[in-house]
C-alpha atoms as a PDB file:
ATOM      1  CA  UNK A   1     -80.306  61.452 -45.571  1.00  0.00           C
ATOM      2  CA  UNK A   2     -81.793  64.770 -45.082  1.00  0.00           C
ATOM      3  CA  UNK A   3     -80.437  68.220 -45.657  1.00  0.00           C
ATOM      4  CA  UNK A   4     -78.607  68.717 -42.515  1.00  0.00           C
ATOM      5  CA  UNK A   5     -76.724  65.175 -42.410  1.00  0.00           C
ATOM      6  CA  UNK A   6     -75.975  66.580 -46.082  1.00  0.00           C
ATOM      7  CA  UNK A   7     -74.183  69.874 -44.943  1.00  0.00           C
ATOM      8  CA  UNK A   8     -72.601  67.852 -42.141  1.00  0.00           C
ATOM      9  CA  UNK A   9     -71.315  65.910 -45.011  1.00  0.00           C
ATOM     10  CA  UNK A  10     -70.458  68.372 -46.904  1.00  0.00           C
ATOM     11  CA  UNK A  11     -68.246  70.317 -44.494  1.00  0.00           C
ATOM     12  CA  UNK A  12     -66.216  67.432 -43.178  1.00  0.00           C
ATOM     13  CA  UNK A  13     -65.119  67.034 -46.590  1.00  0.00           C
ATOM     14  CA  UNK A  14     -64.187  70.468 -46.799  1.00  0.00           C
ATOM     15  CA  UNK A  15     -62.291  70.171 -43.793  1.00  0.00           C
ATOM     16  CA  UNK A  16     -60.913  66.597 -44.816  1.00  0.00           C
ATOM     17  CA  UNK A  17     -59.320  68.636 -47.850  1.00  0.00           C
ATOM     18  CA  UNK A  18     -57.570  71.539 -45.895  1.00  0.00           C
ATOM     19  CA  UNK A  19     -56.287  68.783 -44.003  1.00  0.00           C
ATOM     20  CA  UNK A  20     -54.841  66.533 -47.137  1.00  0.00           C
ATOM     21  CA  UNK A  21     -53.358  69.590 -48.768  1.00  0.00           C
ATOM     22  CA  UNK A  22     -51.854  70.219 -45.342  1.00  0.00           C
ATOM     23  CA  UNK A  23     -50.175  67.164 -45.657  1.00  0.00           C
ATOM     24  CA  UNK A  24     -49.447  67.305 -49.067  1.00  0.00           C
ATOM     25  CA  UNK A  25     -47.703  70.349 -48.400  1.00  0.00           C
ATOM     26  CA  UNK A  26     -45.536  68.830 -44.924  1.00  0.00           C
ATOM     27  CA  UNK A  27     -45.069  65.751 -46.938  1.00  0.00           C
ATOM     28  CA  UNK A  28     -42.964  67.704 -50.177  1.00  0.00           C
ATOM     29  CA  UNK A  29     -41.049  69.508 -47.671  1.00  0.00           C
ATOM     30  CA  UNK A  30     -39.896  66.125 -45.833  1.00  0.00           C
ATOM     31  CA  UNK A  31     -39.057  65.246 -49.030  1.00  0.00           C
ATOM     32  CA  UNK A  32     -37.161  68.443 -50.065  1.00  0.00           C
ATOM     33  CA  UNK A  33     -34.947  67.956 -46.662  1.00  0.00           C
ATOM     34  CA  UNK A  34     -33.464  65.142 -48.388  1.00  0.00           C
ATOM     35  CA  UNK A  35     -31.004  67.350 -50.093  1.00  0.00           C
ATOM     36  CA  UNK A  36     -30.122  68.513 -46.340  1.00  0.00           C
ATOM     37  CA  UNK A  37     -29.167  65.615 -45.141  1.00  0.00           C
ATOM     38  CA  UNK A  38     -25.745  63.738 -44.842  1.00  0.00           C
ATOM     39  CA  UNK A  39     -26.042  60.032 -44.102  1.00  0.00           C
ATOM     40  CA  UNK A  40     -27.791  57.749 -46.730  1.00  0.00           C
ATOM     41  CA  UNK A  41     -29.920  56.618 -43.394  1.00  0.00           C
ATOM     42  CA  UNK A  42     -31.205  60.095 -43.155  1.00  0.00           C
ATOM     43  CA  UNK A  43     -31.853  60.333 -46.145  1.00  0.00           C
ATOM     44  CA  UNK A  44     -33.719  57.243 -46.629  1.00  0.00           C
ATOM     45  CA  UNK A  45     -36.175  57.687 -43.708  1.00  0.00           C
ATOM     46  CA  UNK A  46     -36.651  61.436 -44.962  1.00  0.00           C
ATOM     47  CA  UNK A  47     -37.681  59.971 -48.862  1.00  0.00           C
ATOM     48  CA  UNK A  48     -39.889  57.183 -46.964  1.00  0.00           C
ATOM     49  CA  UNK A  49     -41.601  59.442 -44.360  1.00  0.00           C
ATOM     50  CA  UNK A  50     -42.137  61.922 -46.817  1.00  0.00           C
ATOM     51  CA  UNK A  51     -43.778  59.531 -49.652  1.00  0.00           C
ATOM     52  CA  UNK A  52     -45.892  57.673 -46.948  1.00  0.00           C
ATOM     53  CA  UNK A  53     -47.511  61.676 -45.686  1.00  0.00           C
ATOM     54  CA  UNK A  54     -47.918  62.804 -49.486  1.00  0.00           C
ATOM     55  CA  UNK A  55     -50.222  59.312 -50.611  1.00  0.00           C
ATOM     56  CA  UNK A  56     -52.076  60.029 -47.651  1.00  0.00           C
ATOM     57  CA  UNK A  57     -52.544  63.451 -47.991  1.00  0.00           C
ATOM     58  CA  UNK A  58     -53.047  63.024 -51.710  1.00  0.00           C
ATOM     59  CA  UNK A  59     -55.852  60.315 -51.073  1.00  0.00           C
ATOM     60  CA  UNK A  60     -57.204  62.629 -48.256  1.00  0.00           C
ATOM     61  CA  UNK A  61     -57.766  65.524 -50.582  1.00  0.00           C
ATOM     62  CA  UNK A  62     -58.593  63.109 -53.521  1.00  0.00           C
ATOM     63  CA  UNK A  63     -61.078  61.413 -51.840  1.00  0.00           C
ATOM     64  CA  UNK A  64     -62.566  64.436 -50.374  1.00  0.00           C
ATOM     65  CA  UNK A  65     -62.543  66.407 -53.551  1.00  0.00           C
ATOM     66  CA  UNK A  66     -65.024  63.364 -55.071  1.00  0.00           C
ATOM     67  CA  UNK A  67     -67.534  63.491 -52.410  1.00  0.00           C
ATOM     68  CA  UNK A  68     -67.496  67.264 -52.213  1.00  0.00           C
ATOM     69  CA  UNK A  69     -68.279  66.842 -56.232  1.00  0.00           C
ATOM     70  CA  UNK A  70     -71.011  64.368 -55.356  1.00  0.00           C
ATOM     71  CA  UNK A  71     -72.910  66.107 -52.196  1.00  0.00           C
ATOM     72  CA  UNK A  72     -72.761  69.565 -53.669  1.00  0.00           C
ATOM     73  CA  UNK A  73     -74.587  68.034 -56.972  1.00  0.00           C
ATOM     74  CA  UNK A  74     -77.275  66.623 -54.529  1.00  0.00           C
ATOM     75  CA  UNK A  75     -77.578  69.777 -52.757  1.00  0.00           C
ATOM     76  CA  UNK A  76     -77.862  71.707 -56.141  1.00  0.00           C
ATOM     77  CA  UNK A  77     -80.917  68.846 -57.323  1.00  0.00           C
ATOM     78  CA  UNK A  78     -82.311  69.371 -54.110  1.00  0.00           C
ATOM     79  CA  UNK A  79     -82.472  73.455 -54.497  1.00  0.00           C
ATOM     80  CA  UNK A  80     -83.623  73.087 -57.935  1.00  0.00           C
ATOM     81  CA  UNK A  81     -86.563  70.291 -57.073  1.00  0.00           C
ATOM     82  CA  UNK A  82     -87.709  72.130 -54.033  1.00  0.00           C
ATOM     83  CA  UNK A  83     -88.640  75.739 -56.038  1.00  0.00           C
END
């Protein structure tokens, strides 16, 4: 993989991680409008919806937050082998 398929990479994880906390974020306020709702059904669907958008959002940012870690060390080896 050369450098540009690296920085390619590199800044769909750093998108990948705007989106996730994004998510993160949507997902805790679905979750907060449970104490806004009045039928257990709402309130349900609200808890379920808002679980299901936080794991992925969580795993979104996790996962992109461990392959940020891992092509930024590469780039750094690279920049240090190459002067």
């Amino acid at each position: 993989m050369n450098a540009i398929e690296k920085q390619g990479k590199l800044k769909t994880c750093q998108i990948n991680n705007a989106l996730g906390f994004f998510m993160l974020l949507f997902g805790f306020i679905v979750v907060f409008s449970v104490s806004l709702s009045e039928t257990f059904t709402q309130k349900m669907t609200n808890i379920i919806a808002g679980g299901v958008i936080v794991c992925i959002g969580g795993g979104m940012m996790w996962n992109a937050r461990r392959l940020i870690k891992k092509y930024d060390l590469k780039n750094k080896e690279n920049r240090l082998n190459q002067t």
